[in-house]
N, C-alpha and C. Protein backbone atom coordinates (compact mmCIF):
# COMPACT_ATOMS: atom_id res chain seq x y z
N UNK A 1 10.09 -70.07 -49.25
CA UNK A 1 9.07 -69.25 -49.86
C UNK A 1 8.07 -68.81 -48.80
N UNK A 2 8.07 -67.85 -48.76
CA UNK A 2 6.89 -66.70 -47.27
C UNK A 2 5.81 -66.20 -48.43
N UNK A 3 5.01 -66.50 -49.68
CA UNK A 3 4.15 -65.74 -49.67
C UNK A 3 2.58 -66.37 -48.69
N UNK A 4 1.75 -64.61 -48.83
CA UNK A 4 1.11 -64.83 -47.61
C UNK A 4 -0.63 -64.48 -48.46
N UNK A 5 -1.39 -64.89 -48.10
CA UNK A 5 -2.83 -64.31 -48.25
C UNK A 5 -3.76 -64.86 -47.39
N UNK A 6 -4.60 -63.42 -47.38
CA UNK A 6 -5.42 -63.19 -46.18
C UNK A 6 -6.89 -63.77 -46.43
N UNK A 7 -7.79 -63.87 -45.86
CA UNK A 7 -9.20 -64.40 -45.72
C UNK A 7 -9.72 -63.33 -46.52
N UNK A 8 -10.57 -63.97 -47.97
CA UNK A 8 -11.50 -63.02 -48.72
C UNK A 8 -12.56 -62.20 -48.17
N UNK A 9 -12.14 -61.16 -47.34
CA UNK A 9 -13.63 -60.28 -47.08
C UNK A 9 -13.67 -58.95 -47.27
N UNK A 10 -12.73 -58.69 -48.30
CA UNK A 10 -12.82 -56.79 -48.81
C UNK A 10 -13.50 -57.14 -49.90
N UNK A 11 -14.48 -56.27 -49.77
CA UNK A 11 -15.74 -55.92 -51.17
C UNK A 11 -15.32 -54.88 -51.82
N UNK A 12 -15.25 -55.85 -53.33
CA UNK A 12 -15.55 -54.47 -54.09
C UNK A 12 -16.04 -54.86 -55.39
N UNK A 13 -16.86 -54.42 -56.14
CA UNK A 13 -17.38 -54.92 -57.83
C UNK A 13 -18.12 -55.66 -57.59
N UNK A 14 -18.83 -56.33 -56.25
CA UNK A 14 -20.06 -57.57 -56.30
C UNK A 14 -19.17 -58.66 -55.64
N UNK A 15 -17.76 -58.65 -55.24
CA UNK A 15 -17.00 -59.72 -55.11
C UNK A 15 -16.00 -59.56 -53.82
N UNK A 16 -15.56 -60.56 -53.42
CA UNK A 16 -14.81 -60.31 -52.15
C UNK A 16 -13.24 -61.29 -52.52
N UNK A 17 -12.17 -59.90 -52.06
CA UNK A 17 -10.94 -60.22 -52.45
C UNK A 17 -10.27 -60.60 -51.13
N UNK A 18 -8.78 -61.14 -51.73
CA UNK A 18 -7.73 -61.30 -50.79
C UNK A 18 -6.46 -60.45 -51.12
N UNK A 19 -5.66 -60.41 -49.65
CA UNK A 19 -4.58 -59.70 -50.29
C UNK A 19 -3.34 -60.81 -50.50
N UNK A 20 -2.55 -60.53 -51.03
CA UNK A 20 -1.46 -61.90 -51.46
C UNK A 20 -0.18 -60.83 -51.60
N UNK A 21 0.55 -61.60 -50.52
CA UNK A 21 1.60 -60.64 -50.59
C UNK A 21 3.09 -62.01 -49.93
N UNK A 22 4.31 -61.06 -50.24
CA UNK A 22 5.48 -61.85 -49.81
C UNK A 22 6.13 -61.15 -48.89
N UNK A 23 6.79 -61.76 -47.92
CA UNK A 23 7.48 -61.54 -46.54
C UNK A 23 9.03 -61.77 -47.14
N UNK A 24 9.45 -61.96 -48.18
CA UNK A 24 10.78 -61.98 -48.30
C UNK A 24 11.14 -60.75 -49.63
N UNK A 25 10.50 -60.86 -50.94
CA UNK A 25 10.61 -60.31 -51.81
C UNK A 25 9.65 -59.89 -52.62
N UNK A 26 9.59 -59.08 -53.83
CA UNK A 26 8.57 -58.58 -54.65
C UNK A 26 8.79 -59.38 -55.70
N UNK A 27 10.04 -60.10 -55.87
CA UNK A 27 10.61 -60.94 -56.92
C UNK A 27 9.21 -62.03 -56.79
N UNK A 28 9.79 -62.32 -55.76
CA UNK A 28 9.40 -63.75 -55.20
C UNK A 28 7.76 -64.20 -55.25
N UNK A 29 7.04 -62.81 -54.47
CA UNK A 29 5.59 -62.65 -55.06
C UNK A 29 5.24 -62.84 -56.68
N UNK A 30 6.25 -61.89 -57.23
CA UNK A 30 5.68 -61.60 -59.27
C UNK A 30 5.85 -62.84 -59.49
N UNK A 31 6.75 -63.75 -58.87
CA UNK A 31 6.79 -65.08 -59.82
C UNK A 31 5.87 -66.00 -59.26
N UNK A 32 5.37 -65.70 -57.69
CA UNK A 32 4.52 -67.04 -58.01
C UNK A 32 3.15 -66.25 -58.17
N UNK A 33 2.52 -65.26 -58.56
CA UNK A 33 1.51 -64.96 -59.66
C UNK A 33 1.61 -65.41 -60.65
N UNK A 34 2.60 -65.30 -61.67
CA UNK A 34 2.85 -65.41 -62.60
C UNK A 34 2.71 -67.04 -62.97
N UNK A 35 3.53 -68.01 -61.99
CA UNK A 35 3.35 -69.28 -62.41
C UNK A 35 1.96 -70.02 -61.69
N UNK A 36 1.79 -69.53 -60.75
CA UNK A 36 0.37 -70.12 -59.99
C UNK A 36 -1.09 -70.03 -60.01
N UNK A 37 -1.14 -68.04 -60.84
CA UNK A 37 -2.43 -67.95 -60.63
C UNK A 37 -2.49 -66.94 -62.19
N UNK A 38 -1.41 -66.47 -62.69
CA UNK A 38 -1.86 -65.89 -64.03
C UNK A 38 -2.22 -64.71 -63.84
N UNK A 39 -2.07 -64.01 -62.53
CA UNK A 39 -2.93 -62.64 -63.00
C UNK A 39 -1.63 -61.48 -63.07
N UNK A 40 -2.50 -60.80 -64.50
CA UNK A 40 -1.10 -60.05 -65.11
C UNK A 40 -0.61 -58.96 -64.08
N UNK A 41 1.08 -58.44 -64.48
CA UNK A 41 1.74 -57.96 -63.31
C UNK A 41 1.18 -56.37 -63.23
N UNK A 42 0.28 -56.29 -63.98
CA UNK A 42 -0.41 -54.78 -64.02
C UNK A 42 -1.17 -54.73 -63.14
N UNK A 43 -1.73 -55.50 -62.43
CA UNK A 43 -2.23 -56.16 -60.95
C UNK A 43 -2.05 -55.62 -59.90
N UNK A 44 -0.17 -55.83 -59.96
CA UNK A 44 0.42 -55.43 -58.66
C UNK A 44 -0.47 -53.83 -58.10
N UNK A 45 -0.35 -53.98 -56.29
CA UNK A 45 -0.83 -52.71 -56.19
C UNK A 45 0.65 -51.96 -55.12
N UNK A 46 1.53 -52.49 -55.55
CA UNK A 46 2.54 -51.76 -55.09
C UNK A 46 3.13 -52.33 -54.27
N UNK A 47 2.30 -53.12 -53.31
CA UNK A 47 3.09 -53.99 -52.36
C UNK A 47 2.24 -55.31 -52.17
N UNK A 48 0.90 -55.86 -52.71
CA UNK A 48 0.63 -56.58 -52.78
C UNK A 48 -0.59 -56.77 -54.31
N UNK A 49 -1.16 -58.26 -54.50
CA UNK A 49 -2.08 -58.23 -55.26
C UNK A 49 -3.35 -58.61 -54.64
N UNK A 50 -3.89 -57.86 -55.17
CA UNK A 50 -5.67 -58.20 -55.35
C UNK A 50 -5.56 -59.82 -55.58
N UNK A 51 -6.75 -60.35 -54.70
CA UNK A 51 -6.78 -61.94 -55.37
C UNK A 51 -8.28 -62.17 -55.09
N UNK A 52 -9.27 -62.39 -56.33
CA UNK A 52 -10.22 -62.49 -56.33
C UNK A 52 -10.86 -63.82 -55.72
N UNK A 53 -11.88 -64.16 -54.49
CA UNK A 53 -12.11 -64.90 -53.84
C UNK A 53 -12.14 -66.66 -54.62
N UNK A 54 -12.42 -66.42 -55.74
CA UNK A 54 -12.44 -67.54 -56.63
C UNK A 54 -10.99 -68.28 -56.87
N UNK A 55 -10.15 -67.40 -56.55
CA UNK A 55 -8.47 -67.73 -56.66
C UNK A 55 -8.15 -68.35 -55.32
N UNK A 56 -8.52 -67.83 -54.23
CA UNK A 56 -8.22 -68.35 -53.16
C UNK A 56 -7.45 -69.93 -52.49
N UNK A 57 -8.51 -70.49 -53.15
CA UNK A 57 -8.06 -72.01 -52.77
C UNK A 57 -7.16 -72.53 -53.40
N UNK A 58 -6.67 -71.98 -55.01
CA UNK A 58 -5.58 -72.06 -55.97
C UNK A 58 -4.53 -71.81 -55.17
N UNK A 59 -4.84 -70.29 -54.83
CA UNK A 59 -3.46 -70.03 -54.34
C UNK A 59 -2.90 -70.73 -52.98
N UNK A 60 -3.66 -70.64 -52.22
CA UNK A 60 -3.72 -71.92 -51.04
C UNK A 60 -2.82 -73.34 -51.59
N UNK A 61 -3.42 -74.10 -52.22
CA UNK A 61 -3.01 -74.91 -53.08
C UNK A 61 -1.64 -75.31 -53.40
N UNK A 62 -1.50 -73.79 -54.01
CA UNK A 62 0.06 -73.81 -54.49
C UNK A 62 0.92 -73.37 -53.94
N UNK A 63 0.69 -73.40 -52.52
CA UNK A 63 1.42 -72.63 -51.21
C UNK A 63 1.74 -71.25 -50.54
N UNK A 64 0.10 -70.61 -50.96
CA UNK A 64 0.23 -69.60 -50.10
C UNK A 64 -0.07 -69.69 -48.66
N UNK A 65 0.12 -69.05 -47.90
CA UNK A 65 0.03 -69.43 -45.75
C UNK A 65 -0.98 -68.29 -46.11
N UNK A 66 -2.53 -69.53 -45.81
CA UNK A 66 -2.93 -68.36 -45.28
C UNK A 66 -3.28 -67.72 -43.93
N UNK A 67 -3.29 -66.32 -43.87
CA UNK A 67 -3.04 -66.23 -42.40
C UNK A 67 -4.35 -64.78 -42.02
N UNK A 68 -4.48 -64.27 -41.40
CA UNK A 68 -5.36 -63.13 -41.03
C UNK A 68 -4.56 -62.16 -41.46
N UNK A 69 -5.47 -60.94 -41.77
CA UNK A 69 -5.19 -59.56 -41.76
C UNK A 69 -4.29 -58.71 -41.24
N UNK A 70 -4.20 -59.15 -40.09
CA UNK A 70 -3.06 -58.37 -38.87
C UNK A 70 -1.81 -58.85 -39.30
N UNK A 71 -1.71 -60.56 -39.18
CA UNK A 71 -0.90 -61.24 -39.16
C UNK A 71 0.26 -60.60 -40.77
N UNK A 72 -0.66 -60.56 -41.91
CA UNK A 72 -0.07 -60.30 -43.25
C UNK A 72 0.49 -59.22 -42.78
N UNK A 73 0.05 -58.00 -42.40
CA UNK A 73 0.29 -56.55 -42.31
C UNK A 73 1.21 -56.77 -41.54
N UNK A 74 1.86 -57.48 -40.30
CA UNK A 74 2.84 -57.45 -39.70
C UNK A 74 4.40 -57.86 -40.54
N UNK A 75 3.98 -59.07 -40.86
CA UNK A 75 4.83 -59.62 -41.16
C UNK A 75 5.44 -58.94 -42.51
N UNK A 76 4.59 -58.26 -43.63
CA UNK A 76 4.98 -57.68 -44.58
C UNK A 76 6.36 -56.20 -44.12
N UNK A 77 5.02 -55.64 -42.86
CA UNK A 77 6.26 -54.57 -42.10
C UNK A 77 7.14 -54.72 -41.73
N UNK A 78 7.49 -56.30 -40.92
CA UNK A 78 8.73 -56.43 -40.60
C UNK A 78 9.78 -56.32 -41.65
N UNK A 79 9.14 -57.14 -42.66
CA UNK A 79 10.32 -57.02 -43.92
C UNK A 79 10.63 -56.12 -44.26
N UNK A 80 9.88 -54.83 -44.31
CA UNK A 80 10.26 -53.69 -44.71
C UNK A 80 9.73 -53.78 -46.29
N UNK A 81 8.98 -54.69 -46.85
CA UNK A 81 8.35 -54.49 -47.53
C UNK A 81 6.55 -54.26 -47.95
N UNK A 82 6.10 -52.94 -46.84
CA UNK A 82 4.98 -52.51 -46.88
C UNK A 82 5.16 -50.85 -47.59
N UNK A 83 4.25 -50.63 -48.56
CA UNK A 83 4.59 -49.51 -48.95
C UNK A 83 3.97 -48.50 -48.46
N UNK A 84 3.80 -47.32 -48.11
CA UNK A 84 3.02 -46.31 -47.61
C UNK A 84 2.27 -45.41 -48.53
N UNK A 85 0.87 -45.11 -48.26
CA UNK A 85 0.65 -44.45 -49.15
C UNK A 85 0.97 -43.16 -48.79
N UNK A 86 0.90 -42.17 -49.77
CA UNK A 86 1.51 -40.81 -49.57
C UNK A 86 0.52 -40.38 -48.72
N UNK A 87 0.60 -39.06 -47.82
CA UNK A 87 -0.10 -38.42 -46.60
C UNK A 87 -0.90 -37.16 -47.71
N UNK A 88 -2.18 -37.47 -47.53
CA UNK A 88 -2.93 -36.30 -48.31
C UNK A 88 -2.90 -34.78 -48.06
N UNK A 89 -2.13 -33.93 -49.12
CA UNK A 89 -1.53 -32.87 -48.73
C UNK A 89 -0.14 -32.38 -48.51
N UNK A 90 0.07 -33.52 -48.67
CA UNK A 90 1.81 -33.38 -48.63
C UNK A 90 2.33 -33.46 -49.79
C-alpha cells in the first residue's frame, strides 16, 4: 500500500488542508478513504483528496507516508497517475 499525504499548509475556508493521494492506484486510494477516514467519494478531486488538517494524524495513523509536496507530486507522476488540468483556451 503507497498511499501518500502531504504536510497541511494549503488554505482555504479558515482551514489548512492536505493532499492524500496513491502511487499505485485510484482503487487503492477510494478504499482507504472510505475505510480510514469517511470522507465521501464526491471528494475525490480527480487525482487526489482534500484532507482537512484535523484528519491528518488519522490518516497518518492508518498508514498514510507522510511525505512533502515535491516528494507526493513526483511520485504520483511517476505512476502516471497525476491528472492534468486542461490548458486555458484550448
Amino acid at each position: 500500500m503507497a498511499v501518500l499525504i502531504d504536510t497541511p499548509v494549503w488554505p482555504w475556508r479558515g482551514r489548512r488542508w492536505s493532499h492524500l493521494v496513491s502511487d499505485v492506484s485510484y482503487e487503492e486510494l477510494h478504499a482507504f478513504v472510505a475505510t480510514e477516514l469517511g470522507i465521501p467519494r464526491r471528494a475525490f478531486q480527480g487525482d487526489h483528496y482534500d484532507v482537512p488538517e484535523d484528519l491528518y494524524d488519522v490518516a497518518v495513523a492508518a498508514g498514510a507516508q507522510p511525505v512533502g509536496a515535491r516528494e507526493l507530486l513526483g511520485r504520483l507522476m511517476a505512476a502516471g497517475l497525476r491528472l492534468r488540468k486542461p490548458r486555458r483556451g484550448a
